[in-house]
PDB file of N, CA and C in Angstrom:
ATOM      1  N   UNK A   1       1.183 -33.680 162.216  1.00  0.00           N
ATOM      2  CA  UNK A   1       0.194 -32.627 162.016  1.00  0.00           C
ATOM      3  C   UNK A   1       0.869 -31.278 162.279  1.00  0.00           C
ATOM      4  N   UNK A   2       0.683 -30.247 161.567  1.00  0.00           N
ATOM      5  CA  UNK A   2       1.450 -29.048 161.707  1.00  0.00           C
ATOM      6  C   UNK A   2       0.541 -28.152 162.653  1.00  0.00           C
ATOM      7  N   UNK A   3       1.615 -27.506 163.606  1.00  0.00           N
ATOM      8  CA  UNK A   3       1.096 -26.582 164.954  1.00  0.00           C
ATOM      9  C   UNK A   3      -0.504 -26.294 164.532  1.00  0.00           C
ATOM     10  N   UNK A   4      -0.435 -25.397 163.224  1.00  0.00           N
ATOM     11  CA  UNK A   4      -1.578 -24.714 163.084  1.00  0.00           C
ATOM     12  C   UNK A   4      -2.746 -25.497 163.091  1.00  0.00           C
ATOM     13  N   UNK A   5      -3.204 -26.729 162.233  1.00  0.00           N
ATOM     14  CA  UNK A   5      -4.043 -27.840 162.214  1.00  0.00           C
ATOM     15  C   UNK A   5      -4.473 -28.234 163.732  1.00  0.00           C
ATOM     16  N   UNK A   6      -3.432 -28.524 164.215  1.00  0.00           N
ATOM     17  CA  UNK A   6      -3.513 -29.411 165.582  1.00  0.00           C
ATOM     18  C   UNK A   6      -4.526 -28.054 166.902  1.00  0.00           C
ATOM     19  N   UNK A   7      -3.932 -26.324 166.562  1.00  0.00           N
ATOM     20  CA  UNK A   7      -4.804 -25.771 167.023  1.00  0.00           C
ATOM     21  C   UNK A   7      -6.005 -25.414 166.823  1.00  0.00           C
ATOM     22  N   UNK A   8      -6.030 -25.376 165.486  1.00  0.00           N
ATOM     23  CA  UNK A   8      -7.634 -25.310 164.662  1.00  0.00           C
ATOM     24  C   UNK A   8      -8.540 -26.298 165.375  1.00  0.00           C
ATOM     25  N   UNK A   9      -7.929 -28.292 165.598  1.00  0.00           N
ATOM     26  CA  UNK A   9      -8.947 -28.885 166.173  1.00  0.00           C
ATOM     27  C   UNK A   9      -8.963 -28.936 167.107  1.00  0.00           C
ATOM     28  N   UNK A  10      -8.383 -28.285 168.022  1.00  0.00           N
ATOM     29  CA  UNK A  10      -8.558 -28.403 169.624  1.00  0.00           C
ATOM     30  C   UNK A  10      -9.073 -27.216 169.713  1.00  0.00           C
ATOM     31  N   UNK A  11      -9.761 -26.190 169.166  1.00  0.00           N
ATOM     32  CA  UNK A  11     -10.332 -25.138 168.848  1.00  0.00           C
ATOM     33  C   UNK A  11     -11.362 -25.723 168.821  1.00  0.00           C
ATOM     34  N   UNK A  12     -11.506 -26.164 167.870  1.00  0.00           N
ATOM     35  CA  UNK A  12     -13.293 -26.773 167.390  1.00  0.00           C
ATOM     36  C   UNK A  12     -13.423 -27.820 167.976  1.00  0.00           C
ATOM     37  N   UNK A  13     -12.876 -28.589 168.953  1.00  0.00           N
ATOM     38  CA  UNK A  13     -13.392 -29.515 169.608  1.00  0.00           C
ATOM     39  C   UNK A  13     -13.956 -28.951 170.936  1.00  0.00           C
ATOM     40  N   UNK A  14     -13.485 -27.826 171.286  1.00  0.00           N
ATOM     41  CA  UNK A  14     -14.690 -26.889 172.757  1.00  0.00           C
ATOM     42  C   UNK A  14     -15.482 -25.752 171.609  1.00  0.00           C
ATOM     43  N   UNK A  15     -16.600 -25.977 171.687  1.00  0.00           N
ATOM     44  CA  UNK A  15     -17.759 -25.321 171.165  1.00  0.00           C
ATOM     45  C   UNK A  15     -17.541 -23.824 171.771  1.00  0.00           C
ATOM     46  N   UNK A  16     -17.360 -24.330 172.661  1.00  0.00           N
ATOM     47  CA  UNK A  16     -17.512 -22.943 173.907  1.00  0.00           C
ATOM     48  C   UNK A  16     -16.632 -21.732 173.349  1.00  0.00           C
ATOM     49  N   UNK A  17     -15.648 -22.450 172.746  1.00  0.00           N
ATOM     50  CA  UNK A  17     -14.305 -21.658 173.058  1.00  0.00           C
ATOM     51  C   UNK A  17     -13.212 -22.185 173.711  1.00  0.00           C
ATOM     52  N   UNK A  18     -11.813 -21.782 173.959  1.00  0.00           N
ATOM     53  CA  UNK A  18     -10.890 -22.061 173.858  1.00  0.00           C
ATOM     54  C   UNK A  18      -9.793 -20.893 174.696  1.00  0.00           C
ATOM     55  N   UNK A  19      -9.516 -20.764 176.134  1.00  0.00           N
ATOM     56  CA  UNK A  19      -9.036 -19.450 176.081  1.00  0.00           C
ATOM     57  C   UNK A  19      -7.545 -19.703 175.637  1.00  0.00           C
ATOM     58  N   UNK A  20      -7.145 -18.329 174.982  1.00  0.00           N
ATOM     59  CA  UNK A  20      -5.625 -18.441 174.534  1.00  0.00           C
ATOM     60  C   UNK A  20      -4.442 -18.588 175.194  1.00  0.00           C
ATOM     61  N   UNK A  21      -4.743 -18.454 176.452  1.00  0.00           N
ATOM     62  CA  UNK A  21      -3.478 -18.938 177.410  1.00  0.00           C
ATOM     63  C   UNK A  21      -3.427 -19.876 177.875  1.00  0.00           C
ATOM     64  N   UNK A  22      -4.855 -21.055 177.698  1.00  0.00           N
ATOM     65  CA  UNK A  22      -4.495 -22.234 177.751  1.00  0.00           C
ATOM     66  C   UNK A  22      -3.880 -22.833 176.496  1.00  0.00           C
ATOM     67  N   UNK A  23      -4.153 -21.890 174.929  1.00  0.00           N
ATOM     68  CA  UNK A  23      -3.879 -22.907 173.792  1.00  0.00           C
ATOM     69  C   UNK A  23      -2.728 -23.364 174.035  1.00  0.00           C
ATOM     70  N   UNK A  24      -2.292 -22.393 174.440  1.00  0.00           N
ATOM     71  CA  UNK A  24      -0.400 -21.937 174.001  1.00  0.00           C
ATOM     72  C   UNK A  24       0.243 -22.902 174.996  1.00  0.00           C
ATOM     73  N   UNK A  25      -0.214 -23.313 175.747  1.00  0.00           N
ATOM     74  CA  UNK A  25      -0.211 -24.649 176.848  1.00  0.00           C
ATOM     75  C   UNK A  25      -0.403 -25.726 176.610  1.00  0.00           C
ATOM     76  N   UNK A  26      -1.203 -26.039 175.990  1.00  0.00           N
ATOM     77  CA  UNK A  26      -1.770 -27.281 175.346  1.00  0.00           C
ATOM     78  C   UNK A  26      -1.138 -27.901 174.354  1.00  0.00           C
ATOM     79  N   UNK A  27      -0.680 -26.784 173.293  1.00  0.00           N
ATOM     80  CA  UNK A  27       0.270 -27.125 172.368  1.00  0.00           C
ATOM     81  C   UNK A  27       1.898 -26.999 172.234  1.00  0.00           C
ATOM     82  N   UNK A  28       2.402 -26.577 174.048  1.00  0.00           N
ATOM     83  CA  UNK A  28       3.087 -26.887 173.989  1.00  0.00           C
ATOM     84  C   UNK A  28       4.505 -25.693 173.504  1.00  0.00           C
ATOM     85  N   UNK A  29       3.924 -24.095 172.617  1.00  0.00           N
ATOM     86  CA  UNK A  29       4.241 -23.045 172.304  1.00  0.00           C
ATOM     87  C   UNK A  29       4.304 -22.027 173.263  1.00  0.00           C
ATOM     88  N   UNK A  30       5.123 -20.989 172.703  1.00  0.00           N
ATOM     89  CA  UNK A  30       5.205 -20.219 173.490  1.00  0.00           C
ATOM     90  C   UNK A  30       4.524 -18.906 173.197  1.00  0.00           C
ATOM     91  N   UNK A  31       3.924 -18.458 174.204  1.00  0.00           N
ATOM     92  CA  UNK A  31       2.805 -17.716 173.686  1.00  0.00           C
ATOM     93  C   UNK A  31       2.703 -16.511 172.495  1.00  0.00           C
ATOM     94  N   UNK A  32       3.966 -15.967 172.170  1.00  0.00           N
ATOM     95  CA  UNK A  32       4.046 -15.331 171.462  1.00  0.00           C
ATOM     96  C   UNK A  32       3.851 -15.942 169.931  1.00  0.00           C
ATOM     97  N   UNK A  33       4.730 -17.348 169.643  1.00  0.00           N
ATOM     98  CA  UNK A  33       4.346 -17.876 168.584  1.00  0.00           C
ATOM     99  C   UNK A  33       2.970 -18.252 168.658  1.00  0.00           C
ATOM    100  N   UNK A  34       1.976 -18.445 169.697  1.00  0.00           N
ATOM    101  CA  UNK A  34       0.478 -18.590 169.626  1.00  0.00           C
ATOM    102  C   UNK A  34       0.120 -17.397 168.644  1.00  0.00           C
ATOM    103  N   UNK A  35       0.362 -16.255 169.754  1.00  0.00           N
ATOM    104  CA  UNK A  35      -0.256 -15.067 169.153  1.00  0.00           C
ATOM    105  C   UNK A  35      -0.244 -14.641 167.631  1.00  0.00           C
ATOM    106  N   UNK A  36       1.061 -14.965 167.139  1.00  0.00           N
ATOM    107  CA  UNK A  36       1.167 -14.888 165.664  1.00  0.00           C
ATOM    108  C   UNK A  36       0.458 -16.040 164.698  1.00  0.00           C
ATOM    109  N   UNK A  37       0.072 -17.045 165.473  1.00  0.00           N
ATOM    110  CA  UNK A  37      -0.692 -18.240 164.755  1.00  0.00           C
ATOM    111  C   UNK A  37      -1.962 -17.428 164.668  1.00  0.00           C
ATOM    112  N   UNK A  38      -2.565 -17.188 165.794  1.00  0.00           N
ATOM    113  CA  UNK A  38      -3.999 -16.875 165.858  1.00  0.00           C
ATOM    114  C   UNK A  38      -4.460 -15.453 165.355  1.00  0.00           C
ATOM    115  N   UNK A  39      -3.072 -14.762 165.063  1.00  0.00           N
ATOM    116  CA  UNK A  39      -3.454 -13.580 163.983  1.00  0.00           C
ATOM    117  C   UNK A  39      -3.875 -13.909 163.072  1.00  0.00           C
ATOM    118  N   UNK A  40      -2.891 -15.066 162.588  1.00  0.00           N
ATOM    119  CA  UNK A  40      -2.881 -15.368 161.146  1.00  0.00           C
ATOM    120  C   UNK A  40      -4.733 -15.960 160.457  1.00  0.00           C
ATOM    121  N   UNK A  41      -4.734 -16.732 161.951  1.00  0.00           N
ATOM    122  CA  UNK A  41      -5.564 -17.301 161.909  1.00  0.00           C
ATOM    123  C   UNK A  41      -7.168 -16.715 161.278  1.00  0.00           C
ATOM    124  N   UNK A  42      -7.149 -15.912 162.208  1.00  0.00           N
ATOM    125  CA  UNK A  42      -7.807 -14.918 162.332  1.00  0.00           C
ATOM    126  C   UNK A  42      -8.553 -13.664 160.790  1.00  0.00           C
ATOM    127  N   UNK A  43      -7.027 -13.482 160.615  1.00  0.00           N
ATOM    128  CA  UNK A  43      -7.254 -12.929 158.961  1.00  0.00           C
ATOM    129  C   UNK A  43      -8.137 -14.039 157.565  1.00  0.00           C
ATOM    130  N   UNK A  44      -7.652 -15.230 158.288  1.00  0.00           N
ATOM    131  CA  UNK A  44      -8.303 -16.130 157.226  1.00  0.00           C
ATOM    132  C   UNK A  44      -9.524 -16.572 157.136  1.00  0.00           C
ATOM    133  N   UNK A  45     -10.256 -15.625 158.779  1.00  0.00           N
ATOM    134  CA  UNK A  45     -10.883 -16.395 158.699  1.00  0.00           C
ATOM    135  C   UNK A  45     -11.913 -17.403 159.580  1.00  0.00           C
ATOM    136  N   UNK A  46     -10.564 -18.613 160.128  1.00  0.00           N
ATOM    137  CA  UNK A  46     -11.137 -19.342 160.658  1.00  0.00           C
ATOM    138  C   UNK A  46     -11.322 -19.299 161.800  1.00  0.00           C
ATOM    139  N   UNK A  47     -10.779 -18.509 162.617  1.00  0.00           N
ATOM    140  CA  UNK A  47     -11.486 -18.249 163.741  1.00  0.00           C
ATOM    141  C   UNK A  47     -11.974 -16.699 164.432  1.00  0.00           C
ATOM    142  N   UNK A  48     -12.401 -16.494 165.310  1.00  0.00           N
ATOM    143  CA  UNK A  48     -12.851 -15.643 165.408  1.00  0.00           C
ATOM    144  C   UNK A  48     -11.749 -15.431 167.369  1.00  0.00           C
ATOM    145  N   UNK A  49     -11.776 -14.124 168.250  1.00  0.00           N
ATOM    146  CA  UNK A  49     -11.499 -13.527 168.984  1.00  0.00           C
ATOM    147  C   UNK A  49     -12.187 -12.619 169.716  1.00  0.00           C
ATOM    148  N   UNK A  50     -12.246 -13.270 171.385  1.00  0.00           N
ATOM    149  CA  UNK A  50     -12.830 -11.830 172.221  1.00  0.00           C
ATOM    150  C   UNK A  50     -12.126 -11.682 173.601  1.00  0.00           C
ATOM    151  N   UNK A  51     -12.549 -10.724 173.909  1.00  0.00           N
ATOM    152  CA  UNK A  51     -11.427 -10.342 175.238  1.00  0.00           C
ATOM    153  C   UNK A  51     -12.256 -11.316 176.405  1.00  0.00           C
ATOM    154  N   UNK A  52     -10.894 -11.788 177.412  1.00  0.00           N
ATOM    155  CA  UNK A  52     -12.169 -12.550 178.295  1.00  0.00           C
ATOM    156  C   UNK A  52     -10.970 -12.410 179.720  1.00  0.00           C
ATOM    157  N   UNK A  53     -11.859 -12.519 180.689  1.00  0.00           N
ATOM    158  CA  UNK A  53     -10.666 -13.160 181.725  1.00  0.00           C
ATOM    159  C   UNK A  53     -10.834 -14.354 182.641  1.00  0.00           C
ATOM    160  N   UNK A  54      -9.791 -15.356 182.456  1.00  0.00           N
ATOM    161  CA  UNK A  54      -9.960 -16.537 183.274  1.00  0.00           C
ATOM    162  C   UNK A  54      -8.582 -16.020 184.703  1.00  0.00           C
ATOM    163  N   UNK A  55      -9.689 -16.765 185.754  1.00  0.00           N
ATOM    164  CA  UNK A  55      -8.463 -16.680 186.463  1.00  0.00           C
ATOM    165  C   UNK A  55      -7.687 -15.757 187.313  1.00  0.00           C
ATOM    166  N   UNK A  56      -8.615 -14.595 186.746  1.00  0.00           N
ATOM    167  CA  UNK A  56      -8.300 -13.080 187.385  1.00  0.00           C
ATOM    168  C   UNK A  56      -6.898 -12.639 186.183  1.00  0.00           C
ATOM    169  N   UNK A  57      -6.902 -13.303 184.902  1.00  0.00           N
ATOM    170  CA  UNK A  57      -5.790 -13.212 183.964  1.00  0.00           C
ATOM    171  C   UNK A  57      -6.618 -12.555 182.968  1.00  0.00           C
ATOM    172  N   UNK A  58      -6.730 -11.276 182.345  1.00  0.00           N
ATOM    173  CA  UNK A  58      -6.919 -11.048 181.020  1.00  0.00           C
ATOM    174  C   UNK A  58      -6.131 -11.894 179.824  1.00  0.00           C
ATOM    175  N   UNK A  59      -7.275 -12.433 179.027  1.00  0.00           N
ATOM    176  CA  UNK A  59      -6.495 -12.984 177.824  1.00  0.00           C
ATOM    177  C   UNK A  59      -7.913 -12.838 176.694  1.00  0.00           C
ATOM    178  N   UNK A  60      -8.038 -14.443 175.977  1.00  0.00           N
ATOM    179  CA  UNK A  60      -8.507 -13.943 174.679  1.00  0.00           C
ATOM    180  C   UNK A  60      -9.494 -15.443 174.654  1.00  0.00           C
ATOM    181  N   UNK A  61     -10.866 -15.486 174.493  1.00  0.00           N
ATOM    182  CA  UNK A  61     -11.465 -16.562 174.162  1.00  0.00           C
ATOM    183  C   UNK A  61     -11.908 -16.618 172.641  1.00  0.00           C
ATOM    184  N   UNK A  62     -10.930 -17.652 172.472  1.00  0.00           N
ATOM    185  CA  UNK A  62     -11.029 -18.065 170.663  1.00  0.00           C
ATOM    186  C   UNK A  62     -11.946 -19.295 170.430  1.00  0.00           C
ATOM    187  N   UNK A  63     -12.785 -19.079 169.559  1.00  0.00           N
ATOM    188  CA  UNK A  63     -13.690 -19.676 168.583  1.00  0.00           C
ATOM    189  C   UNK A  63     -13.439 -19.789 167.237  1.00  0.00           C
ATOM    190  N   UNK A  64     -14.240 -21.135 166.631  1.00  0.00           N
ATOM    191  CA  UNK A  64     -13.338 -21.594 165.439  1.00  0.00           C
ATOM    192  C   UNK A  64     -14.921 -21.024 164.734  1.00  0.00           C
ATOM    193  N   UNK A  65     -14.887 -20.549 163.700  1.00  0.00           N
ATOM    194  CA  UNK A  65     -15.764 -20.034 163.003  1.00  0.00           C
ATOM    195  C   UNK A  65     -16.274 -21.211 162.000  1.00  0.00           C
ATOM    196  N   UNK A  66     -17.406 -21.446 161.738  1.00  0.00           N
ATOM    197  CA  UNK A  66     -18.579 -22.473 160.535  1.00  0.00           C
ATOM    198  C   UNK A  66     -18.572 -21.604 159.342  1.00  0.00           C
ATOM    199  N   UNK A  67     -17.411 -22.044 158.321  1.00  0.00           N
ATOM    200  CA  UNK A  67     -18.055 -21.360 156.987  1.00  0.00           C
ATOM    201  C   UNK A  67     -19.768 -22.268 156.651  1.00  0.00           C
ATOM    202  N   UNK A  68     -20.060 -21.085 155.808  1.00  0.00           N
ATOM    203  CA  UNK A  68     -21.158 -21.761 155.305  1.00  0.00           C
ATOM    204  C   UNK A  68     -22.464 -21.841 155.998  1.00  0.00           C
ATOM    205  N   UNK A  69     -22.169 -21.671 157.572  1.00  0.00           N
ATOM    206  CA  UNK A  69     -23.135 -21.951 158.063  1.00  0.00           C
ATOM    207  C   UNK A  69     -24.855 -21.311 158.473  1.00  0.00           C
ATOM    208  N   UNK A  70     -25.717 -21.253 157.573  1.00  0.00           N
ATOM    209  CA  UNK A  70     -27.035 -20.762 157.390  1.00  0.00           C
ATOM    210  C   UNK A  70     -27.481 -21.140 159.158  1.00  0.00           C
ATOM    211  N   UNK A  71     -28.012 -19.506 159.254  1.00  0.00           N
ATOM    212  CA  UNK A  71     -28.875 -19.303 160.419  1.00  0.00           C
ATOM    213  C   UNK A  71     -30.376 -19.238 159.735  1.00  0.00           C
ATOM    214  N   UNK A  72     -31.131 -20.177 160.503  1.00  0.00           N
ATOM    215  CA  UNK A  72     -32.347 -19.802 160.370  1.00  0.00           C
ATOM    216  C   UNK A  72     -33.411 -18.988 161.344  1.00  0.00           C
ATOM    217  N   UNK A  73     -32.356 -18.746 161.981  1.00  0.00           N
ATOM    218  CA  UNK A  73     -33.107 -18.059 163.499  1.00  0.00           C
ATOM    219  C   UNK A  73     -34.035 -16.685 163.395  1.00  0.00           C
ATOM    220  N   UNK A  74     -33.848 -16.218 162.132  1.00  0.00           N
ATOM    221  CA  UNK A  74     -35.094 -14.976 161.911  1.00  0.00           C
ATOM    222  C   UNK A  74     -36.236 -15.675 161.179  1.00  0.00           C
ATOM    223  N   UNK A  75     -36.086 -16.875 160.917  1.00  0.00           N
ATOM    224  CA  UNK A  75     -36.981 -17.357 160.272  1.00  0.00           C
ATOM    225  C   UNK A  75     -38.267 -18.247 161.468  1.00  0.00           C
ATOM    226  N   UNK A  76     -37.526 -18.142 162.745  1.00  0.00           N
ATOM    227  CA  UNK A  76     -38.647 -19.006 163.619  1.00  0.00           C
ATOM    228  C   UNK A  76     -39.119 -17.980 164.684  1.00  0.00           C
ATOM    229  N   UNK A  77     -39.827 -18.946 165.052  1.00  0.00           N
ATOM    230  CA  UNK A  77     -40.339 -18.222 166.656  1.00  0.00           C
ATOM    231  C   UNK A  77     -40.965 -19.387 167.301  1.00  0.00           C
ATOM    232  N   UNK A  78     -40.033 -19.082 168.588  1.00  0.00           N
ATOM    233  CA  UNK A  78     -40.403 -20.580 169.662  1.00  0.00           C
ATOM    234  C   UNK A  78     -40.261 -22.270 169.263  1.00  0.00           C
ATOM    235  N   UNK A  79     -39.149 -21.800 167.920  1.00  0.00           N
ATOM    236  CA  UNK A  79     -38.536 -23.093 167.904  1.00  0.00           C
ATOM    237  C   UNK A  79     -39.846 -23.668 165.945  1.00  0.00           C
ATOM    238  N   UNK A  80     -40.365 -22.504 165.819  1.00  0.00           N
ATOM    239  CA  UNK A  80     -40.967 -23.516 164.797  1.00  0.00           C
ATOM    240  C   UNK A  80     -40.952 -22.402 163.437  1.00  0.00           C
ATOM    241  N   UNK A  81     -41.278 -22.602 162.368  1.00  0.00           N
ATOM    242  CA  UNK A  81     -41.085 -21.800 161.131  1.00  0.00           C
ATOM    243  C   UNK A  81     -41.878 -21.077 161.276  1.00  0.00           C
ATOM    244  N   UNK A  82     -41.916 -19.818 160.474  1.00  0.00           N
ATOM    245  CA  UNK A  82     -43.329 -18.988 160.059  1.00  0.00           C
ATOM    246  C   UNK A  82     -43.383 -19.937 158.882  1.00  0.00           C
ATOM    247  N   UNK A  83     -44.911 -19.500 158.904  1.00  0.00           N
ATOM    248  CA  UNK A  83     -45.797 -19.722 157.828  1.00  0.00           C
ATOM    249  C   UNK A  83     -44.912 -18.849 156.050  1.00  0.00           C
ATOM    250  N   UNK A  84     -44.952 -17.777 156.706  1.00  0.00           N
ATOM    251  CA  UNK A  84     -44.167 -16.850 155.468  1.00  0.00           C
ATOM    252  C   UNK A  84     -43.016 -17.403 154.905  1.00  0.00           C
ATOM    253  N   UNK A  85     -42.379 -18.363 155.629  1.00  0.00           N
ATOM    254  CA  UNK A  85     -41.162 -18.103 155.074  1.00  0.00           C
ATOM    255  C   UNK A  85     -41.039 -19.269 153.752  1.00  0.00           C
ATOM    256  N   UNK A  86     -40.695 -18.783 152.497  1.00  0.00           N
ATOM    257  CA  UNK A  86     -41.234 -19.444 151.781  1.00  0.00           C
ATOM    258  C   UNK A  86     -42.422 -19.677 150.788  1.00  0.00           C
ATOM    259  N   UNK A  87     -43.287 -18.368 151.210  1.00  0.00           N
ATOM    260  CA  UNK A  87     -44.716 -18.711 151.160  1.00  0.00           C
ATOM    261  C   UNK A  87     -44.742 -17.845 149.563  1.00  0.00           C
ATOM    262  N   UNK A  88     -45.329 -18.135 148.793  1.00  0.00           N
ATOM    263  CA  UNK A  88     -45.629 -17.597 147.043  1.00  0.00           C
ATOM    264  C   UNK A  88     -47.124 -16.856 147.331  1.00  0.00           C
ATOM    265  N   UNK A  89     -47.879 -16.833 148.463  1.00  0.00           N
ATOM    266  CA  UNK A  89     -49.005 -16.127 148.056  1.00  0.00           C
ATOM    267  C   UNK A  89     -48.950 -14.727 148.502  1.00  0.00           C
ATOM    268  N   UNK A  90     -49.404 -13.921 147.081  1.00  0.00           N
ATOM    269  CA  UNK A  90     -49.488 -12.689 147.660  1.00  0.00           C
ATOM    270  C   UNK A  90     -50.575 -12.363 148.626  1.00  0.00           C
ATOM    271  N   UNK A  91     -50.529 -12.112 149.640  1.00  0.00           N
ATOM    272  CA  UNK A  91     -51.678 -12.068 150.511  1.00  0.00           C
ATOM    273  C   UNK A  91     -51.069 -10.953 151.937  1.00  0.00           C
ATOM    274  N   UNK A  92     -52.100 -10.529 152.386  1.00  0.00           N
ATOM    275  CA  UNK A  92     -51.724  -9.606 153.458  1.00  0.00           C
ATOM    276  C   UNK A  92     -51.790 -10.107 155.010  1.00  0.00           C
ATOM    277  N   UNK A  93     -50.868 -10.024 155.828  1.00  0.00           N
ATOM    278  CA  UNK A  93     -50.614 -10.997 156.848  1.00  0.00           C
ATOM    279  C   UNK A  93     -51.826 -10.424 157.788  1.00  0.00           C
ATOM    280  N   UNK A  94     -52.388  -9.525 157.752  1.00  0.00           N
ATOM    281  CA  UNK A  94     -53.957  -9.589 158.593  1.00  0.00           C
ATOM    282  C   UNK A  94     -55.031 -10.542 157.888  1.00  0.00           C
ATOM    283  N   UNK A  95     -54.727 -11.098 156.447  1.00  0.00           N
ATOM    284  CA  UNK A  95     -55.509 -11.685 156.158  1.00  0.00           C
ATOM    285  C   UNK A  95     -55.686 -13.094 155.794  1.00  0.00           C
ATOM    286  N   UNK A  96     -54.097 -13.311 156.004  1.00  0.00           N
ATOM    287  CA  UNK A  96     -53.566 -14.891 156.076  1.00  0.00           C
ATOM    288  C   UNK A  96     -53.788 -16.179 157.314  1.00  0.00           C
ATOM    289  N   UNK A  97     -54.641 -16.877 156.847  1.00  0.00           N
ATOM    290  CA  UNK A  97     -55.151 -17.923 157.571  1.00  0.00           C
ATOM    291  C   UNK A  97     -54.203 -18.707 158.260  1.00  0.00           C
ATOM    292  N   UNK A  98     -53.100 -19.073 157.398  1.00  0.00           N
ATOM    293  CA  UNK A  98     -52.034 -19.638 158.068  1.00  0.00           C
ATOM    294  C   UNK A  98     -51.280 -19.231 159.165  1.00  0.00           C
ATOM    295  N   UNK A  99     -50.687 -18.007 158.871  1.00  0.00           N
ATOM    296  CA  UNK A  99     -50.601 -16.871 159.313  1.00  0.00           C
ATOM    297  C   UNK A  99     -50.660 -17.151 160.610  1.00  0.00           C
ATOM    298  N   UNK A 100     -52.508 -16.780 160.922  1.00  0.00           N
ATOM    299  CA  UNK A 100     -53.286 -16.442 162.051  1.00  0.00           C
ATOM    300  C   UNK A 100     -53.447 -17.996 162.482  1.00  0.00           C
ATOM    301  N   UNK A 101     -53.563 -19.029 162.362  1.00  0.00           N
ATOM    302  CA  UNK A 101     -53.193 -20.488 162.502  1.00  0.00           C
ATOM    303  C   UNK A 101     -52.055 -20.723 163.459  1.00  0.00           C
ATOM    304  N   UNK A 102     -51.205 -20.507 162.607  1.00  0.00           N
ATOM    305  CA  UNK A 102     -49.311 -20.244 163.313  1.00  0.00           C
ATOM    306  C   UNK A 102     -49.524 -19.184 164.697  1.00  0.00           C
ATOM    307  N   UNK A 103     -49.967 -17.831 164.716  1.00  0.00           N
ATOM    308  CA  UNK A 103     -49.868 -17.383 165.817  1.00  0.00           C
ATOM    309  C   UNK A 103     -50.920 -17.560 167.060  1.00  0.00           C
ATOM    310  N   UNK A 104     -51.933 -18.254 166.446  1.00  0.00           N
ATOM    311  CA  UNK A 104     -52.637 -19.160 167.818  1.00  0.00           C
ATOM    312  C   UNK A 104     -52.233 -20.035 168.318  1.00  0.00           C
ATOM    313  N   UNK A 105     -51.354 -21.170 167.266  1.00  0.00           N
ATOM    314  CA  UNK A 105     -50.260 -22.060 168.009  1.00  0.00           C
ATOM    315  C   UNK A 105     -49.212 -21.938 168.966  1.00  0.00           C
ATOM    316  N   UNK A 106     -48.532 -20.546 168.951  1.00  0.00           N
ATOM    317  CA  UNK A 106     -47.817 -20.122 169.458  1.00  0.00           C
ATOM    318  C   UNK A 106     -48.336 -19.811 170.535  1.00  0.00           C
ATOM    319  N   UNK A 107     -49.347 -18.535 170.700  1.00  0.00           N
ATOM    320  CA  UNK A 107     -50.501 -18.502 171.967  1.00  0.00           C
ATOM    321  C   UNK A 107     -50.762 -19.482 172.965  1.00  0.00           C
ATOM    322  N   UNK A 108     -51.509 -20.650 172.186  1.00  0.00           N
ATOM    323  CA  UNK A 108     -51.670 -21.860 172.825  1.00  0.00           C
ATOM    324  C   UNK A 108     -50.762 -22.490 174.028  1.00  0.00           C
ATOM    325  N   UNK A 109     -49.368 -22.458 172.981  1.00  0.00           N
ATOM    326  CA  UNK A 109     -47.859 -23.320 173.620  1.00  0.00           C
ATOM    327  C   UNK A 109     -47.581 -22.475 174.826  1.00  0.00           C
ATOM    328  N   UNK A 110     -47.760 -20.826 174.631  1.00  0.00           N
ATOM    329  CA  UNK A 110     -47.110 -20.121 175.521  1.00  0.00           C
ATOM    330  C   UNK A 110     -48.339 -20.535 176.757  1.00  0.00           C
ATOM    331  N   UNK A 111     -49.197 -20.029 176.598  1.00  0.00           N
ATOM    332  CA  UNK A 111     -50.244 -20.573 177.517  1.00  0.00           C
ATOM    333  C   UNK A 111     -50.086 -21.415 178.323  1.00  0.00           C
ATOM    334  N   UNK A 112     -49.624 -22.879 177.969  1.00  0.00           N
ATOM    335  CA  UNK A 112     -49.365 -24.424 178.502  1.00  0.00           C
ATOM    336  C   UNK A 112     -48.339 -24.378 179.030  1.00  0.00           C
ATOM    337  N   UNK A 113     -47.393 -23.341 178.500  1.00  0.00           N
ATOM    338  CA  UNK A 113     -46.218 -23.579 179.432  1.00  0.00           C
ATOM    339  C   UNK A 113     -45.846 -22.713 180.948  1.00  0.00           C
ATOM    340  N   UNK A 114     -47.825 -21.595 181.366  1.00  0.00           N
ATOM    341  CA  UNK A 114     -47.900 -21.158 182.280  1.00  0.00           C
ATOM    342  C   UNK A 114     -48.261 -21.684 183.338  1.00  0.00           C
TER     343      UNK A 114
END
């Protein structure tokens, strides 16, 4: 497996992240050839970079980036869809049943969970 591959999946195998002064450890490189991997990397793409410090060490916590990957997170609230999203009727949201349905549910849940 070539350096770069082998860091890509030990990248994406911590969700979390990955800090860069352990990669360069892990795989065994020396950190400078890290650094030029994860430029590269970087331009393409597949991962992403932020400043972090472990250790009382400034370095770099790398994340492997999800092409493709659709957020639906403006589309919910409290974990469930709007009614809107999707919805073909022209109608005005003070006057939408569903709507007003969906945000008593929500009411309700928040309620129960006081």
């Amino acid at each position: 497996m070539e350096i770069e591959e082998e860091a890509l999946s030990l990248i994406r195998k911590h969700h979390d992240g990955v800090y860069q002064n352990e990669l360069w450890k892990d795989l065994n490189i020396d950190s400078r050839k890290c650094s030029r991997m994860i430029s590269r990397m970087m331009k393409e793409g597949k991962i992403t970079r932020e400043p972090a410090v472990t250790n009382g060490s400034r370095t770099y916590l790398i994340k492997a980036t999800t092409p493709d990957e659709k957020s639906y997170e403006l589309m919910l609230a409290a974990g469930m869809f709007s009614p809107c999203t999707g919805c073909r009727l022209a109608c005005h949201p003070e006057h939408c049943e569903a709507l007003t349905e969906w945000i008593l549910r929500l009411v309700k849940e928040k309620q129960n969970q006081t």
